[in-house]
Protein backbone atom coordinates (compact mmCIF):
# COMPACT_ATOMS: atom_id res chain seq x y z
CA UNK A 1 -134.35 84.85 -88.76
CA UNK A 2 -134.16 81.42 -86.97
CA UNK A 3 -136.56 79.64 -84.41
CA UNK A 4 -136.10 81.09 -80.70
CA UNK A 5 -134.35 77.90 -79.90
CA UNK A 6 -131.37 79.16 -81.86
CA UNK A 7 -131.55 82.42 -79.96
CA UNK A 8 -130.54 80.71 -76.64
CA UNK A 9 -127.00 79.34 -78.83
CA UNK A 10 -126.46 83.11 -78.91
CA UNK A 11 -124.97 83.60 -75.57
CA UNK A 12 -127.53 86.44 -75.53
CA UNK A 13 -127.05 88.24 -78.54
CA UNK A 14 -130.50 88.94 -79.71
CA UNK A 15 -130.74 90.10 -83.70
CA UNK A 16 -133.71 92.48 -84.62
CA UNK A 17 -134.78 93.07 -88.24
CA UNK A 18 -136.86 95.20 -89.71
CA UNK A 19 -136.20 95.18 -93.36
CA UNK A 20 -132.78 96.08 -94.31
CA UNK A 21 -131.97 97.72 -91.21
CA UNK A 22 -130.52 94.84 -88.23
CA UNK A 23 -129.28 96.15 -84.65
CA UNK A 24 -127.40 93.97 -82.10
CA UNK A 25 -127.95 94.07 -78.56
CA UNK A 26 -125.55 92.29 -76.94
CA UNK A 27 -124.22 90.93 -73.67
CA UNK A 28 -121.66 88.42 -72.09
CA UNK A 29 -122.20 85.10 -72.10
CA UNK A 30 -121.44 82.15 -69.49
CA UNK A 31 -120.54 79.65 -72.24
CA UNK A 32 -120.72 76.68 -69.88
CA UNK A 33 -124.67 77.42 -69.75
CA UNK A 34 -125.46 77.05 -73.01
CA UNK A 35 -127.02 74.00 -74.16
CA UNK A 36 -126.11 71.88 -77.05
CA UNK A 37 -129.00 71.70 -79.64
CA UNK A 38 -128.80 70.81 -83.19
CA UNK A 39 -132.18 71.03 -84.43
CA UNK A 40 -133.76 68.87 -87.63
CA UNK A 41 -132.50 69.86 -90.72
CA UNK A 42 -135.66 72.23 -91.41
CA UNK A 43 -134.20 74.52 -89.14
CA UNK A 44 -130.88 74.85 -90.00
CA UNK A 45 -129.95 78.11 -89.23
CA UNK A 46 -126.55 76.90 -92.09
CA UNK A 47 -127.61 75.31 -95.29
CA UNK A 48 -125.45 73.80 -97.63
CA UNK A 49 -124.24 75.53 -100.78
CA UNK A 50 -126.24 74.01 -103.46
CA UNK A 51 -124.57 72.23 -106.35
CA UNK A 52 -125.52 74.33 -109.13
CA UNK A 53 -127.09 77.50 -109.62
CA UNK A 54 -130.12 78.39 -112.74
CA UNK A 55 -127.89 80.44 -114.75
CA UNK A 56 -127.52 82.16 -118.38
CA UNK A 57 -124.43 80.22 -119.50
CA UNK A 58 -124.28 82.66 -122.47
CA UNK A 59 -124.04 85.39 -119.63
CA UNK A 60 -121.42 83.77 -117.64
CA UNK A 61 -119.19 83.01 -120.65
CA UNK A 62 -119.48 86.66 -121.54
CA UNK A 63 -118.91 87.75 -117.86
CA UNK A 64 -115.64 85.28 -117.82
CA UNK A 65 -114.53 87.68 -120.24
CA UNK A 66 -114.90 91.10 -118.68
CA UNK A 67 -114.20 89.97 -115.24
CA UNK A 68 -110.82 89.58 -116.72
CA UNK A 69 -110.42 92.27 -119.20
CA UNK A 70 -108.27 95.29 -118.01
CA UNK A 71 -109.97 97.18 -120.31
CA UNK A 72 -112.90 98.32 -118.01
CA UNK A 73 -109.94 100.54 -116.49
CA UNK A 74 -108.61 103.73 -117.82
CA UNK A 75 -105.43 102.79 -118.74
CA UNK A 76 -105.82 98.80 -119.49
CA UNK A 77 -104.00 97.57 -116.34
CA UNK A 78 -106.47 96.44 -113.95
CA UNK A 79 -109.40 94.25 -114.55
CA UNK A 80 -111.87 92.52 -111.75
CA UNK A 81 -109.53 89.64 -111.46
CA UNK A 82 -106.76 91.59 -110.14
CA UNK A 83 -107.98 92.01 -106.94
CA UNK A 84 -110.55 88.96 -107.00
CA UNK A 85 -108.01 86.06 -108.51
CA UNK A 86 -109.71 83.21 -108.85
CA UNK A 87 -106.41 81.12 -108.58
CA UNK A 88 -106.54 82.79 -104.59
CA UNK A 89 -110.27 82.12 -103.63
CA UNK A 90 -111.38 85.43 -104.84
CA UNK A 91 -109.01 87.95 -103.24
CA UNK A 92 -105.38 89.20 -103.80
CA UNK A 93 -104.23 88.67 -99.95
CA UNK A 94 -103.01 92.50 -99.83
CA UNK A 95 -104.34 94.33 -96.79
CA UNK A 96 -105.60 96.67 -99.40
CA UNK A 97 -106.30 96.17 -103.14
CA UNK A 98 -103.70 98.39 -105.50
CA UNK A 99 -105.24 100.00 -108.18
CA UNK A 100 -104.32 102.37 -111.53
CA UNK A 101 -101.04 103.18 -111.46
CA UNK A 102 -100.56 101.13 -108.20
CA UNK A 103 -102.61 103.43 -106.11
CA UNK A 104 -103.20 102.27 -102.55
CA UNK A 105 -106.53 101.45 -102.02
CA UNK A 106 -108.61 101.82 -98.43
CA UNK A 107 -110.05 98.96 -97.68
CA UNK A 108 -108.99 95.13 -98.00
CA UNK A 109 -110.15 92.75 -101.24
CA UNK A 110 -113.24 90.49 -99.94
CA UNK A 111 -113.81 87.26 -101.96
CA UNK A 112 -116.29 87.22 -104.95
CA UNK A 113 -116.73 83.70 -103.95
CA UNK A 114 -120.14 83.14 -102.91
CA UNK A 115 -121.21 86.74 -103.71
CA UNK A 116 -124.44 85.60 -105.36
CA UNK A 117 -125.77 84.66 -101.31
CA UNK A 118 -124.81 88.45 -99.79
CA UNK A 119 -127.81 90.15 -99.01
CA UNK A 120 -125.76 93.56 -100.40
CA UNK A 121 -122.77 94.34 -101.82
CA UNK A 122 -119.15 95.82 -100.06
CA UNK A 123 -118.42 96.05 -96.81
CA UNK A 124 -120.59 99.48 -96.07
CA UNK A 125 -123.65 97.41 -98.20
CA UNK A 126 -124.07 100.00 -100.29
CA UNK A 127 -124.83 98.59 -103.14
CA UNK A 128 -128.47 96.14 -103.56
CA UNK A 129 -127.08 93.83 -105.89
CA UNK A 130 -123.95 92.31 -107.19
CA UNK A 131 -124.98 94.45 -111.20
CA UNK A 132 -124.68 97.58 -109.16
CA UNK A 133 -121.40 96.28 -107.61
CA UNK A 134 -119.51 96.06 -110.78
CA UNK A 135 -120.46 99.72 -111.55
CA UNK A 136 -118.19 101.28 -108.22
CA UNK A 137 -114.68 100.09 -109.07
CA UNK A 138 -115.03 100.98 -112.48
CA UNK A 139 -115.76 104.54 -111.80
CA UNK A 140 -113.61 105.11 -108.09
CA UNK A 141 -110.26 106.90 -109.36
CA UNK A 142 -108.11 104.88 -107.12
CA UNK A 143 -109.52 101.45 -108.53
CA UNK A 144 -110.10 101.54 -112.22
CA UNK A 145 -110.41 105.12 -112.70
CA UNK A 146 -112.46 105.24 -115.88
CA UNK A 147 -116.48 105.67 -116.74
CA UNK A 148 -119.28 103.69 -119.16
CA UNK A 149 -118.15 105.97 -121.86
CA UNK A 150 -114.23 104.95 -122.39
CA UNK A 151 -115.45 101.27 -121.60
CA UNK A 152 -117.90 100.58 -124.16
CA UNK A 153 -115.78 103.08 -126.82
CA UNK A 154 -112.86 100.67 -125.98
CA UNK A 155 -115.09 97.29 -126.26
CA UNK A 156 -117.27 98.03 -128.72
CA UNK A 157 -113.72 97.91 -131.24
CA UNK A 158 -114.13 93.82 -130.63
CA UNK A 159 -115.64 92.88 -132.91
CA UNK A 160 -116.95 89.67 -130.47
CA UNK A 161 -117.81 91.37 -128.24
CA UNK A 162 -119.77 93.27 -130.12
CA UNK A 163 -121.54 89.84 -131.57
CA UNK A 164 -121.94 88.33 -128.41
CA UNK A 165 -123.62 90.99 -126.78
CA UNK A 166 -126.23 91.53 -129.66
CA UNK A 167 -127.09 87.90 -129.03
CA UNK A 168 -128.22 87.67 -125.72
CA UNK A 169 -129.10 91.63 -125.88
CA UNK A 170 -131.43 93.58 -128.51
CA UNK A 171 -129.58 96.43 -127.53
CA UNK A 172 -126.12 94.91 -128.19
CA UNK A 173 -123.21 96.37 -125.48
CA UNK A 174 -124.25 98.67 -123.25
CA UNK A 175 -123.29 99.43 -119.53
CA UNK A 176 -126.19 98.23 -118.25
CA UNK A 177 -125.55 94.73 -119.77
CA UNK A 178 -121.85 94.77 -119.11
CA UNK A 179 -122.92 95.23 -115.49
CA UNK A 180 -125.20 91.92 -115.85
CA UNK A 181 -122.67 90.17 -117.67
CA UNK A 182 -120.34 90.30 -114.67
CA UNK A 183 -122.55 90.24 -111.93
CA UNK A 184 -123.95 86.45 -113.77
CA UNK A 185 -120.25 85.51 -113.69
CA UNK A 186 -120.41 85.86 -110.78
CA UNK A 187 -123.01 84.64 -109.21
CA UNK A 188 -121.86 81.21 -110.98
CA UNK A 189 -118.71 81.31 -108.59
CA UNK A 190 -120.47 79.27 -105.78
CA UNK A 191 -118.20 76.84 -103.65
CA UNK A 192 -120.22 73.76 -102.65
CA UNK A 193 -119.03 70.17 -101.63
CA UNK A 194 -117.38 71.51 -98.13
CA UNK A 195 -116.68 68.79 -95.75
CA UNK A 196 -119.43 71.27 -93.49
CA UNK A 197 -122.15 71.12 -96.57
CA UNK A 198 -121.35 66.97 -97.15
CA UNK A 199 -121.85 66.90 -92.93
CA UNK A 200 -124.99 69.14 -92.95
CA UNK A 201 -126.40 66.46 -95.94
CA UNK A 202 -126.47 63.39 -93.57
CA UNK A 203 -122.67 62.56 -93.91
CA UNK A 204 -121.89 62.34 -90.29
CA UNK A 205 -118.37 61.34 -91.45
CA UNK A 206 -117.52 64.33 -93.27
CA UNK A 207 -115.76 66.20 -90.51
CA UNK A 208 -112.94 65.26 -88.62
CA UNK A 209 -113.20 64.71 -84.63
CA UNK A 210 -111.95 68.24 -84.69
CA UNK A 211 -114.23 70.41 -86.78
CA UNK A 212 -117.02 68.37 -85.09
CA UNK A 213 -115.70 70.03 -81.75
CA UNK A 214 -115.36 73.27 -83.68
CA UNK A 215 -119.23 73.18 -85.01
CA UNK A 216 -119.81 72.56 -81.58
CA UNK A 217 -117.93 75.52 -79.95
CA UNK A 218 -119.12 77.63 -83.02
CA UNK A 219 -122.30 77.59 -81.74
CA UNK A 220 -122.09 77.41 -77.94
CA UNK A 221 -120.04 80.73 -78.11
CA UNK A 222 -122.85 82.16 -79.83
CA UNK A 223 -120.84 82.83 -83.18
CA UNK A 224 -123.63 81.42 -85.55
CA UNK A 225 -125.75 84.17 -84.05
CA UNK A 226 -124.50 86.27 -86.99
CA UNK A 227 -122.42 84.05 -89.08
CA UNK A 228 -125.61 81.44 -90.62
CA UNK A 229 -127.42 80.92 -93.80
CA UNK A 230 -126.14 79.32 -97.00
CA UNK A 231 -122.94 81.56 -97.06
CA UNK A 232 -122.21 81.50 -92.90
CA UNK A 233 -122.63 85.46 -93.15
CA UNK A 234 -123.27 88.51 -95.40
CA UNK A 235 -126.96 88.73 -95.01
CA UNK A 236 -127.00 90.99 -92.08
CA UNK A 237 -125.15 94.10 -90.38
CA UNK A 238 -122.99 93.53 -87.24
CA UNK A 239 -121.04 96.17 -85.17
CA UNK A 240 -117.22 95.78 -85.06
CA UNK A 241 -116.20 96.00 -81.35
CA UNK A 242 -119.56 95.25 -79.34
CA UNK A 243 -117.64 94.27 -76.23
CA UNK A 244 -114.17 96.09 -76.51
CA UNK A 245 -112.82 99.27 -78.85
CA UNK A 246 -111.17 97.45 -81.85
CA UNK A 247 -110.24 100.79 -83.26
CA UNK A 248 -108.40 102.11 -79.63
CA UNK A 249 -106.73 98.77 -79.70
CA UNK A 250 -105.55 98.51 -83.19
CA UNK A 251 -103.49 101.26 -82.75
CA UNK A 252 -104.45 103.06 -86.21
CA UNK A 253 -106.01 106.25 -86.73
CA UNK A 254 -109.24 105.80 -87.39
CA UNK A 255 -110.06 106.03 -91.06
CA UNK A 256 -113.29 107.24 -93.03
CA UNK A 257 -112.98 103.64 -94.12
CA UNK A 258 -113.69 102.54 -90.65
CA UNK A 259 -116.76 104.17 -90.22
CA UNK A 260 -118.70 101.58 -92.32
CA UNK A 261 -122.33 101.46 -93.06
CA UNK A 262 -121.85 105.15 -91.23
CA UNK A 263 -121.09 106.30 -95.04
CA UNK A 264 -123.56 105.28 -96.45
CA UNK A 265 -126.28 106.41 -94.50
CA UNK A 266 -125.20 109.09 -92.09
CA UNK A 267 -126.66 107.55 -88.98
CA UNK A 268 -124.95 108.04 -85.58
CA UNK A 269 -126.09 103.77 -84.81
CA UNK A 270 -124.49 103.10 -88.24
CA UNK A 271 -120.64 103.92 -87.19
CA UNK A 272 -118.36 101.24 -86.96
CA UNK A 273 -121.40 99.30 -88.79
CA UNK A 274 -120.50 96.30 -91.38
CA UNK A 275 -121.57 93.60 -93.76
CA UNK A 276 -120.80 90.15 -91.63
CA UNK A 277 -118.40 88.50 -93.60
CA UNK A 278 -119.10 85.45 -95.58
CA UNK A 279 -117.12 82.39 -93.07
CA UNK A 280 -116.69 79.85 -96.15
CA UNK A 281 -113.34 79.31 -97.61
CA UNK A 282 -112.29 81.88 -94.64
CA UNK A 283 -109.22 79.76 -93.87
CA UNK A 284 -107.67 80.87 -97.63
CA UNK A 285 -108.71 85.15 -97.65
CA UNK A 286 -106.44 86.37 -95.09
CA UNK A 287 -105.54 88.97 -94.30
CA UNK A 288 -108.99 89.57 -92.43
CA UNK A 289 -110.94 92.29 -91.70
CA UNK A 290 -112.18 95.30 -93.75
CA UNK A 291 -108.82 96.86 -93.13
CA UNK A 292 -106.80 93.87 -93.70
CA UNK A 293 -104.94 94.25 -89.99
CA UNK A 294 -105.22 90.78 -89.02
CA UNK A 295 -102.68 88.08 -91.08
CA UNK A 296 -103.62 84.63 -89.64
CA UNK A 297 -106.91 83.07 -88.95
CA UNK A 298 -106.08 82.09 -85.58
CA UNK A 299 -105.72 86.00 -84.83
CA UNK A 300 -108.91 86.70 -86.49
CA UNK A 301 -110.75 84.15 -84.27
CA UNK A 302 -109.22 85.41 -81.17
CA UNK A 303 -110.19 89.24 -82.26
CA UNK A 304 -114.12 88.29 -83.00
CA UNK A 305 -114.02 86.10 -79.70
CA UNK A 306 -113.10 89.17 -77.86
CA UNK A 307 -114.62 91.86 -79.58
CA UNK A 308 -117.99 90.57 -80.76
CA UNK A 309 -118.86 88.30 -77.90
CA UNK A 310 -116.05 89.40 -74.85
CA UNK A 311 -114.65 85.81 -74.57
CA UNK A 312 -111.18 84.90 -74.12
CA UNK A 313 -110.46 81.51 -76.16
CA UNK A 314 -108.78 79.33 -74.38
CA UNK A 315 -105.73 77.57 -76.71
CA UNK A 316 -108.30 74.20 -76.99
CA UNK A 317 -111.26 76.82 -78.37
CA UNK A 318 -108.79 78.06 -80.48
CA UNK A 319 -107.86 75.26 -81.77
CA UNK A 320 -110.96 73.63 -82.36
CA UNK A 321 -112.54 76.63 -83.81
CA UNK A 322 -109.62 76.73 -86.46
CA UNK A 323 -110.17 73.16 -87.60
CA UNK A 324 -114.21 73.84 -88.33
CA UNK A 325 -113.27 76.94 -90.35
CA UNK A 326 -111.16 74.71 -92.32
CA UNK A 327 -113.87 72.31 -93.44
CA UNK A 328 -115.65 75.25 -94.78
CA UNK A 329 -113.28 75.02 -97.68
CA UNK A 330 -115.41 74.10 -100.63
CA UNK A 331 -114.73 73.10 -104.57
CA UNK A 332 -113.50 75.32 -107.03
CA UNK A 333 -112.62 73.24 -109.61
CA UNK A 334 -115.63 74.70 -111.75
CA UNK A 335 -114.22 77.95 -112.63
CA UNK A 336 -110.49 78.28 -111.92
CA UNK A 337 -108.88 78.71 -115.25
């Protein structure tokens, strides 16, 4: 994944992948033995968002659209927006998302920012790519609660719609091209320009004497171990409570939502087994977590510290960990309405 150099910023956390499939071994670290190394920008284990992406703009118009049509729910009252607004980096800041009917959902909102760089889809992964995303909250009764059927009987009386789709599509409006529709939306909902991305350009200026301590602590803690690549995150599988019981200490019943990739695949080595979360724009998505528990992003800092890598930040780590996440915040300008 990155050059072995990298490996020793892990604190001992070595990553093994073979294919899809990653497992974590890891250990404590002794932080105060871990050398400093930022290597030449070839190998970055973090890359910068990239300005643009090379995408159908007659898709992504049409995607606009649906993303924020309630109509792909049974009873015209939710639509993809409503628990990805736009207007709130991509999430609704609910512990859980409400669906039809204001049914409470099981599992918190993550942002659609950035989705086009996650390596799957939901926090379980169970879905390859972000067209078969779109097709789970459509049909989950406690989301939008409706199938292909009502949607395209409902759609297909727009007469634009109807147009639109026939252009881009010889088969006009289908679910199969709603799905693509979206999921090119989407992907055009990138967030470059960070302070991080202009630093990681050659901008040595870019962060403030504080992130710079932050990037620093980031990595001798070992957190960029799983959080790297263009989106900081979502291209690999991490356990939640490698060096302490999250679940005994949150104080919650455990949950079939808790049990992660474990659904998905029925593996014993899969329980408790999650999508790493994308870390840019982290400092506007709380609450945190797949279950939401976790309100403020100093809290969320102190949990991973403790339960991914069994360090205790002191209030200076803290701090300085804070101010990097907050220069991870990048431009949205291009597709808030």
């Amino acid at each position: 994944m990155f050059g072995t150099r990298w490996a020793l910023l892990a604190g001992g956390i070595t990553l093994l992948a073979i294919g899809g499939a990653i497992g974590l071994s890891i250990r404590p670290a002794r932080v105060d033995a871990v050398p400093t190394y930022v290597p030449p920008a070839t190998e970055q284990p973090i890359t910068p968002i990239p300005d643009r992406l090379d995408l159908d703009r007659r898709k992504v118009e049409l995607g606009r659209r649906l993303f924020h049509d309630p109509r792909l729910s049974r009873d015209d009252s939710v639509s993809c927006a409503s628990c990805h607004d736009l207007k709130m980096f991509g999430i609704d800041a609910l512990a859980v998302a409400l669906g039809v009917d204001k049914q409470v959902g099981t599992l918190n909102s993550p942002t659609v920012l950035n989705s086009a760089f996650g390596f799957r889809q939901f926090f379980d992964g169970r879905a390859a790519s972000l067209e078969d995303q779109v097709e789970g909250p459509v049909h989950n009764p406690i989301e939008m609660d409706s199938t292909w059927l009502a949607v395209t009987e409902k759609l297909s009386r727009d007469a634009k719609y109807e147009r639109d789709f026939k252009v881009i599509w010889p088969d006009g409006l289908t679910p199969r091209n709603i799905q693509h529709a979206i999921a090119e939306f989407e992907r055009s909902l990138i967030t470059p320009d960070s302070p991080f991305d202009r630093y990681l350009k050659g901008d040595v200026n870019a962060l403030a004497a504080d992130a710079r301590a932050g990037w620093d602590t980031f990595r001798k803690l070992g957190c960029i171990a799983c959080h790297q690549g263009v989106n900081m995150g979502g291209n690999m599988y991490a356990n939640l409570g490698v060096m302490g019981d999250y679940f005994a200490d949150r104080g919650k019943p455990i949950t079939k939502s808790d049990l992660g990739r474990f659904n998905v695949t029925g593996r014993e080595a899969d329980r408790y087994v999650f999508k790493v979360p994308t870390l840019r724009n982290i400092a506007q998505t709380a609450p945190y977590f797949h279950d939401g528990s976790i309100d403020t992003l100093e809290a969320a800092v102190d949990a991973m510290s403790r339960y991914q890598l069994g360090v205790v930040l002191s209030s200076s780590d803290r701090t300085k960990l804070v101010a990097f996440l907050h220069a991870l915040n990048g431009r949205t300008s291009a597709f808030q309405p």
